[in-house]
PDB file of N, CA and C in Angstrom:
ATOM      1  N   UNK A   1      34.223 174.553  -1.368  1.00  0.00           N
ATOM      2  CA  UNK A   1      33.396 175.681  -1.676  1.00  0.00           C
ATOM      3  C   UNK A   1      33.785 176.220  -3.045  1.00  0.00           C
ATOM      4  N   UNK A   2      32.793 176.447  -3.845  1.00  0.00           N
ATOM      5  CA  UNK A   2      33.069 177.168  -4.937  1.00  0.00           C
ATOM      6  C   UNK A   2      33.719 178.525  -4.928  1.00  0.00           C
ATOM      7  N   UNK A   3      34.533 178.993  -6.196  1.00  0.00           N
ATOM      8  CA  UNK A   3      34.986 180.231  -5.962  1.00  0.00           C
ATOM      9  C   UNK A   3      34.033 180.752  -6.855  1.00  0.00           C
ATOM     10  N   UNK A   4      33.775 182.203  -6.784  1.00  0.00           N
ATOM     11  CA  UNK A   4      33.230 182.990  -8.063  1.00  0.00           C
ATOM     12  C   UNK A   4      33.798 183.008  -8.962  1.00  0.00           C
ATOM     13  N   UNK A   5      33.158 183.187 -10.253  1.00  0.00           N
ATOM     14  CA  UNK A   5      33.418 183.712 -11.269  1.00  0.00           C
ATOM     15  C   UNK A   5      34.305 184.813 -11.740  1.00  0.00           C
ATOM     16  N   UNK A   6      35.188 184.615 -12.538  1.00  0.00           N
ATOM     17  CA  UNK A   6      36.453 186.039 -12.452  1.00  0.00           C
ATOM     18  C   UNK A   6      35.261 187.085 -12.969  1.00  0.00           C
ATOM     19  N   UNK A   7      35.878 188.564 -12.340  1.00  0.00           N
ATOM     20  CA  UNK A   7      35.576 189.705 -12.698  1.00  0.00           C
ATOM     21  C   UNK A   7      35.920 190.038 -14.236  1.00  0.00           C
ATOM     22  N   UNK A   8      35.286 191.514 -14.765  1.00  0.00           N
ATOM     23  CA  UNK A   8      35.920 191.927 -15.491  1.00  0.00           C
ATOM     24  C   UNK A   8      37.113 191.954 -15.641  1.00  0.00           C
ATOM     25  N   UNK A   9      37.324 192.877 -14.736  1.00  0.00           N
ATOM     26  CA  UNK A   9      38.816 192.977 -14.218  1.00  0.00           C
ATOM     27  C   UNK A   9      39.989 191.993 -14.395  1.00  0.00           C
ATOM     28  N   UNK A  10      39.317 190.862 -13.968  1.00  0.00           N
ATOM     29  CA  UNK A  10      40.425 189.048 -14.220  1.00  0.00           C
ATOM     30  C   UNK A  10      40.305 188.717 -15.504  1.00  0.00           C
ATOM     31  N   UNK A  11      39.180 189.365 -16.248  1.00  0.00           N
ATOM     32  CA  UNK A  11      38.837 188.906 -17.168  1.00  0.00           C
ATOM     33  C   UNK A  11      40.451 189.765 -18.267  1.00  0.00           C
ATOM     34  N   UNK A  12      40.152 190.807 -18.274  1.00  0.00           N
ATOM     35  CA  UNK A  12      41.448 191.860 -18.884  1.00  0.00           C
ATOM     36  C   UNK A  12      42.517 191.342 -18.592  1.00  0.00           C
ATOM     37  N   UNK A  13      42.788 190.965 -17.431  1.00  0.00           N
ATOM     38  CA  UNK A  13      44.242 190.677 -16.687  1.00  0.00           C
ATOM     39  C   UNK A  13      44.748 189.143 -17.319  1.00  0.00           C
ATOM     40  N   UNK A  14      43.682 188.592 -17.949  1.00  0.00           N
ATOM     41  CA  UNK A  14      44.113 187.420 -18.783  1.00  0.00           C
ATOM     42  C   UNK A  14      44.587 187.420 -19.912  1.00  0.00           C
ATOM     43  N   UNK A  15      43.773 188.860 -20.414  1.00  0.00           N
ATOM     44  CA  UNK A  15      44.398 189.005 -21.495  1.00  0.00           C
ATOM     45  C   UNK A  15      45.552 189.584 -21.829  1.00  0.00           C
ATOM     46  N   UNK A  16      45.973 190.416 -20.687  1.00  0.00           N
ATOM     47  CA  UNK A  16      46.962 191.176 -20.744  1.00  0.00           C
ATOM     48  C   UNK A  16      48.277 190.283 -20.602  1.00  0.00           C
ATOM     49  N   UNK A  17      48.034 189.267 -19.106  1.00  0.00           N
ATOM     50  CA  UNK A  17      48.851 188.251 -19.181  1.00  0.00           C
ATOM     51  C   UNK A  17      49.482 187.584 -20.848  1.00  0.00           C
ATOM     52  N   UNK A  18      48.787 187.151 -21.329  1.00  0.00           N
ATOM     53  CA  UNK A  18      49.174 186.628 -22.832  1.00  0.00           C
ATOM     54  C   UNK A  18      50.551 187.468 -23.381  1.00  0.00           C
ATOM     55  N   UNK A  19      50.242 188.877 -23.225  1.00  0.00           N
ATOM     56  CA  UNK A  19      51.639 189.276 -23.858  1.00  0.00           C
ATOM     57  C   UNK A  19      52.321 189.880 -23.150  1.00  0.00           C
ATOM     58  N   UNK A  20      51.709 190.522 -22.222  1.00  0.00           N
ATOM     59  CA  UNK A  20      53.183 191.010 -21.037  1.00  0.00           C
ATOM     60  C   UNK A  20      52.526 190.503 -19.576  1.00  0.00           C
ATOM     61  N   UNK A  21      52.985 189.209 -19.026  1.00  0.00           N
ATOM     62  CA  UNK A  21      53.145 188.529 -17.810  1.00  0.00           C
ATOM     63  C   UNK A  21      53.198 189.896 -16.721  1.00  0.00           C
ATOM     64  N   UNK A  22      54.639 190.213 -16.410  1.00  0.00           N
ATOM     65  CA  UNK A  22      54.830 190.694 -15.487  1.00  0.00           C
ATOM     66  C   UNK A  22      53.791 192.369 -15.146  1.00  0.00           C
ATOM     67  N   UNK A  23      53.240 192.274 -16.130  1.00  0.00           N
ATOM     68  CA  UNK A  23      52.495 193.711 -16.107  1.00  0.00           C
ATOM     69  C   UNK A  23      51.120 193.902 -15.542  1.00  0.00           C
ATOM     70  N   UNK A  24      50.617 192.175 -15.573  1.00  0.00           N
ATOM     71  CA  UNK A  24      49.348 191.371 -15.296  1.00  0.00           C
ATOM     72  C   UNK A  24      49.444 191.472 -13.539  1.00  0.00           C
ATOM     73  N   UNK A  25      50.726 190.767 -13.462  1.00  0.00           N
ATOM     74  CA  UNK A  25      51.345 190.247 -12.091  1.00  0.00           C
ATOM     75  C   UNK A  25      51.029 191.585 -11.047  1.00  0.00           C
ATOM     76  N   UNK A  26      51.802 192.664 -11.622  1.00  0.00           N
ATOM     77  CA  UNK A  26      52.293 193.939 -10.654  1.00  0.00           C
ATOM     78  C   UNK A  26      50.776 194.665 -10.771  1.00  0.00           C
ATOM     79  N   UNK A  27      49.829 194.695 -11.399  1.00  0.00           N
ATOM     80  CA  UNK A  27      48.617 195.310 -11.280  1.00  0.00           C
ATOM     81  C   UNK A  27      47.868 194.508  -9.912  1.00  0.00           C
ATOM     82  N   UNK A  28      47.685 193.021 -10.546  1.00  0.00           N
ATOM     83  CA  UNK A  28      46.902 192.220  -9.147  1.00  0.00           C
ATOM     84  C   UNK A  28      48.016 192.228  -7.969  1.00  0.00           C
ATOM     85  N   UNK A  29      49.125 192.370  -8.077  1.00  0.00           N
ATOM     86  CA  UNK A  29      49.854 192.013  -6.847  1.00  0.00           C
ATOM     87  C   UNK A  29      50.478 192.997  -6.015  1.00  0.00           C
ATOM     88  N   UNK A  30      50.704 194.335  -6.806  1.00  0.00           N
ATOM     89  CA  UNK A  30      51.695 194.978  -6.394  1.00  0.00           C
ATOM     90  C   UNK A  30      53.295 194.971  -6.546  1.00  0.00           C
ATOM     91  N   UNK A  31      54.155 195.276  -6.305  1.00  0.00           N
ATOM     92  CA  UNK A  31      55.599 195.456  -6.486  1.00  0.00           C
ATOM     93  C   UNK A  31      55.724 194.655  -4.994  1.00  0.00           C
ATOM     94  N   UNK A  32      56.604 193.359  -5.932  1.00  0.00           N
ATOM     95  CA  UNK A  32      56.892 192.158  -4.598  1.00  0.00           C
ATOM     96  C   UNK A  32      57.367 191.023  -5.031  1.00  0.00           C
ATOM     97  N   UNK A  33      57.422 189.839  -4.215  1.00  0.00           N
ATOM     98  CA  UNK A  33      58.403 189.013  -5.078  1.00  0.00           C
ATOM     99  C   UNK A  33      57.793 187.905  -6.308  1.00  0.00           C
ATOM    100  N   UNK A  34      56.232 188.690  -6.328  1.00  0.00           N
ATOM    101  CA  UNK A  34      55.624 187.766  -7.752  1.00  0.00           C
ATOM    102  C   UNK A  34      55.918 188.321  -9.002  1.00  0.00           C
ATOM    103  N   UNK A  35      55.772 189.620  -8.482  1.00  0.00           N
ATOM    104  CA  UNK A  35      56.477 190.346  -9.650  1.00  0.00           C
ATOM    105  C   UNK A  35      57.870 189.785 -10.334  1.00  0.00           C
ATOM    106  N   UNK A  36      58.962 189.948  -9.357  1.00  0.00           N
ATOM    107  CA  UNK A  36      60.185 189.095  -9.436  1.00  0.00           C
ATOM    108  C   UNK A  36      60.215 188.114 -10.109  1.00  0.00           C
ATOM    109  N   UNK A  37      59.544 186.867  -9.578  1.00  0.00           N
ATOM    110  CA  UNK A  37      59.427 185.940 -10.109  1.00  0.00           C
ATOM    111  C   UNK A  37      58.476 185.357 -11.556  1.00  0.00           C
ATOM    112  N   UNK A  38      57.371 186.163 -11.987  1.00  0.00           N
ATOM    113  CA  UNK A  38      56.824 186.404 -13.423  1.00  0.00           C
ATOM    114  C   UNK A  38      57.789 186.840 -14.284  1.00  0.00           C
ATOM    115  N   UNK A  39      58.997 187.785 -13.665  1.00  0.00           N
ATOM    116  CA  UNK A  39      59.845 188.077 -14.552  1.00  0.00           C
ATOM    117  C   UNK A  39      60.948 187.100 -15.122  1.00  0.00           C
ATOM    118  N   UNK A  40      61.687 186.689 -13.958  1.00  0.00           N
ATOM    119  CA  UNK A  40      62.444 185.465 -14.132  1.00  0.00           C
ATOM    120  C   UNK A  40      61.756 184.471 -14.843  1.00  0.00           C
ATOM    121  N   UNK A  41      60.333 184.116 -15.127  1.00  0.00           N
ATOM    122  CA  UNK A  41      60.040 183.470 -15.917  1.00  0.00           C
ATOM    123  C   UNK A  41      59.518 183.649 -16.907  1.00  0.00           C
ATOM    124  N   UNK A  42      59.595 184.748 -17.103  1.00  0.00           N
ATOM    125  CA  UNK A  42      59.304 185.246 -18.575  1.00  0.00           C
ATOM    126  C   UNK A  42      60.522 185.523 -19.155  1.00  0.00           C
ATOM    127  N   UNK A  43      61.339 186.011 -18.852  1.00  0.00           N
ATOM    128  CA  UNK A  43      62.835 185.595 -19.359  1.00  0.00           C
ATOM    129  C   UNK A  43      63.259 184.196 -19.682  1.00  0.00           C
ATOM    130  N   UNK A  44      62.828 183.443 -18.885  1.00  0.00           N
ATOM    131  CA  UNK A  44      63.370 181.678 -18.944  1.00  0.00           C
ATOM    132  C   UNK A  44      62.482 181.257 -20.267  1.00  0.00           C
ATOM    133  N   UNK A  45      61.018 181.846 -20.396  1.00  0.00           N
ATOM    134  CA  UNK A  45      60.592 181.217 -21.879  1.00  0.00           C
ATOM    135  C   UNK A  45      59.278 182.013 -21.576  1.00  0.00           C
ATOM    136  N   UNK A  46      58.478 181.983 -22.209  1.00  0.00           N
ATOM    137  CA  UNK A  46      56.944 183.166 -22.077  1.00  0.00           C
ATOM    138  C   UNK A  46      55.900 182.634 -21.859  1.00  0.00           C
ATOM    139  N   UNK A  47      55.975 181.213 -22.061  1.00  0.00           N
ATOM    140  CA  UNK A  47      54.747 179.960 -21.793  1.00  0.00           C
ATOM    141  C   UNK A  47      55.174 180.203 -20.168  1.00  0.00           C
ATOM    142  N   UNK A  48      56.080 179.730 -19.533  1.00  0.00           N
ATOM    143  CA  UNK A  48      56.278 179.852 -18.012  1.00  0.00           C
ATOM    144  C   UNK A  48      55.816 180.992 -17.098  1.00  0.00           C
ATOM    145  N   UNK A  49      56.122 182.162 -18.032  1.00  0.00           N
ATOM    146  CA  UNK A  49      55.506 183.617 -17.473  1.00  0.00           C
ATOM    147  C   UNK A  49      54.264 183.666 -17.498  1.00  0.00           C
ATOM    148  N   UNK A  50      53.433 183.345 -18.238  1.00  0.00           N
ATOM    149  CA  UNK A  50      52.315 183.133 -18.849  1.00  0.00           C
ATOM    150  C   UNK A  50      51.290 182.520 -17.991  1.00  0.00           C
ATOM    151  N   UNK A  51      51.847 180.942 -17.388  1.00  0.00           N
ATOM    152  CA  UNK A  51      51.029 179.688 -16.730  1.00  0.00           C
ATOM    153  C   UNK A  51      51.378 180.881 -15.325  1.00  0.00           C
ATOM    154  N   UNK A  52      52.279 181.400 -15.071  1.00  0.00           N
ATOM    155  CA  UNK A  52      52.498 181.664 -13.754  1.00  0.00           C
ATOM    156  C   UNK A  52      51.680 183.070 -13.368  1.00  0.00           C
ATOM    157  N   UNK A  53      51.188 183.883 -14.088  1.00  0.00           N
ATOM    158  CA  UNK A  53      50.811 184.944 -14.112  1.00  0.00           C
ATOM    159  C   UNK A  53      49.177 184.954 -14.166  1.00  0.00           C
ATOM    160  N   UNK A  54      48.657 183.457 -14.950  1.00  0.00           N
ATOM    161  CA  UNK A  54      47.320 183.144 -15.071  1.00  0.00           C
ATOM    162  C   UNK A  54      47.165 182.387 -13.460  1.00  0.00           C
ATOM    163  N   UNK A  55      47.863 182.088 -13.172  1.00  0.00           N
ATOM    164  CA  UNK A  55      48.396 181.295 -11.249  1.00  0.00           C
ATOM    165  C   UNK A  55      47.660 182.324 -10.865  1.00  0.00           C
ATOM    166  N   UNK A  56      48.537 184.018 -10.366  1.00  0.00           N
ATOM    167  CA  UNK A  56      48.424 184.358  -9.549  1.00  0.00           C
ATOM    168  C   UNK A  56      47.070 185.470  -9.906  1.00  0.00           C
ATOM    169  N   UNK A  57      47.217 185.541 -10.904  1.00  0.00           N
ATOM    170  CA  UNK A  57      45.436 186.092 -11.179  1.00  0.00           C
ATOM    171  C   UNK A  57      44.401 185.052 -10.630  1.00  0.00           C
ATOM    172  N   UNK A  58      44.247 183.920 -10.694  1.00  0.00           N
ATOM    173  CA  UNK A  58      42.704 183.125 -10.451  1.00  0.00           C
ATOM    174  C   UNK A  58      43.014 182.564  -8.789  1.00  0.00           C
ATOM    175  N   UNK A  59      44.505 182.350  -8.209  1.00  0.00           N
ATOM    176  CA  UNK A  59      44.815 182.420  -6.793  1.00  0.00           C
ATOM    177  C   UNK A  59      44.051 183.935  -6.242  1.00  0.00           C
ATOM    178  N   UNK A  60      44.322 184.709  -6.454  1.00  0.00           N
ATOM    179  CA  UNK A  60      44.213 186.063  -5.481  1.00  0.00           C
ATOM    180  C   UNK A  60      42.662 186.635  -6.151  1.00  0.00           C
ATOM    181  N   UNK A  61      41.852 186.906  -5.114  1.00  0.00           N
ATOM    182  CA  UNK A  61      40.285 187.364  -5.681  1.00  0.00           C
ATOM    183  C   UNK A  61      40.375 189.241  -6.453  1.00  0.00           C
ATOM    184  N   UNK A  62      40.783 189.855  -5.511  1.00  0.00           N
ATOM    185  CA  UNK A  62      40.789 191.187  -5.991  1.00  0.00           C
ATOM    186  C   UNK A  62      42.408 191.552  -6.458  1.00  0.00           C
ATOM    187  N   UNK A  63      42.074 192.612  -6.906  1.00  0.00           N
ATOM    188  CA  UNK A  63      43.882 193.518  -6.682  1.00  0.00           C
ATOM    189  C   UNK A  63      43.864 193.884  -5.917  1.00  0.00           C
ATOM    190  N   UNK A  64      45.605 194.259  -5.504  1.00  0.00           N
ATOM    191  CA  UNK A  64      46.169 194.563  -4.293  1.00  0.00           C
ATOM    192  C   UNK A  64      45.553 195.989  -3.974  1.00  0.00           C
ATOM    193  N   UNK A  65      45.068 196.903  -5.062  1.00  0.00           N
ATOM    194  CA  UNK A  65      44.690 198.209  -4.576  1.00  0.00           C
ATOM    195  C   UNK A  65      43.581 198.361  -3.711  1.00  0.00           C
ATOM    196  N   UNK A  66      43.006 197.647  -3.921  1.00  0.00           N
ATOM    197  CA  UNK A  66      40.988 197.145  -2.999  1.00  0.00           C
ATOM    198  C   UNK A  66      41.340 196.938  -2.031  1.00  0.00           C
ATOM    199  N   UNK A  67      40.316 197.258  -1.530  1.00  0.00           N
ATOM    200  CA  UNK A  67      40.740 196.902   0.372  1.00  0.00           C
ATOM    201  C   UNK A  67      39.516 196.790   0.731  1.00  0.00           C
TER     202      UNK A  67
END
């Protein structure tokens, strides 16, 4: 099945990803262990934070705040 098209919203969060990862992460995800882990890899090098943060934006449909 196809997924939709990112939102605005995913749309920003890509961009934001580019220079601060973990800031991308904790908006769509909340305070948790992706957060954690965007960090640890943005410390390890910023391409890693980066691929991992564009992950969990196009994995997860909304942010954690929507219900």
């Amino acid at each position: 099945m196809a997924r939709p098209p990112s939102s605005t919203s995913d749309v920003v969060l890509y961009f934001l990803a580019i220079f601060i990862p973990p800031a991308s992460v904790f908006i769509k995800r909340g305070c948790g262990a992706d957060v954690v882990i965007n960090c640890l890899l943005w410390i390890l090098g910023w391409i890693p934070g980066v691929i991992h943060a564009w992950w969990i934006i196009s994995k997860y449909e909304r942010p954690a705040g929507y219900h």
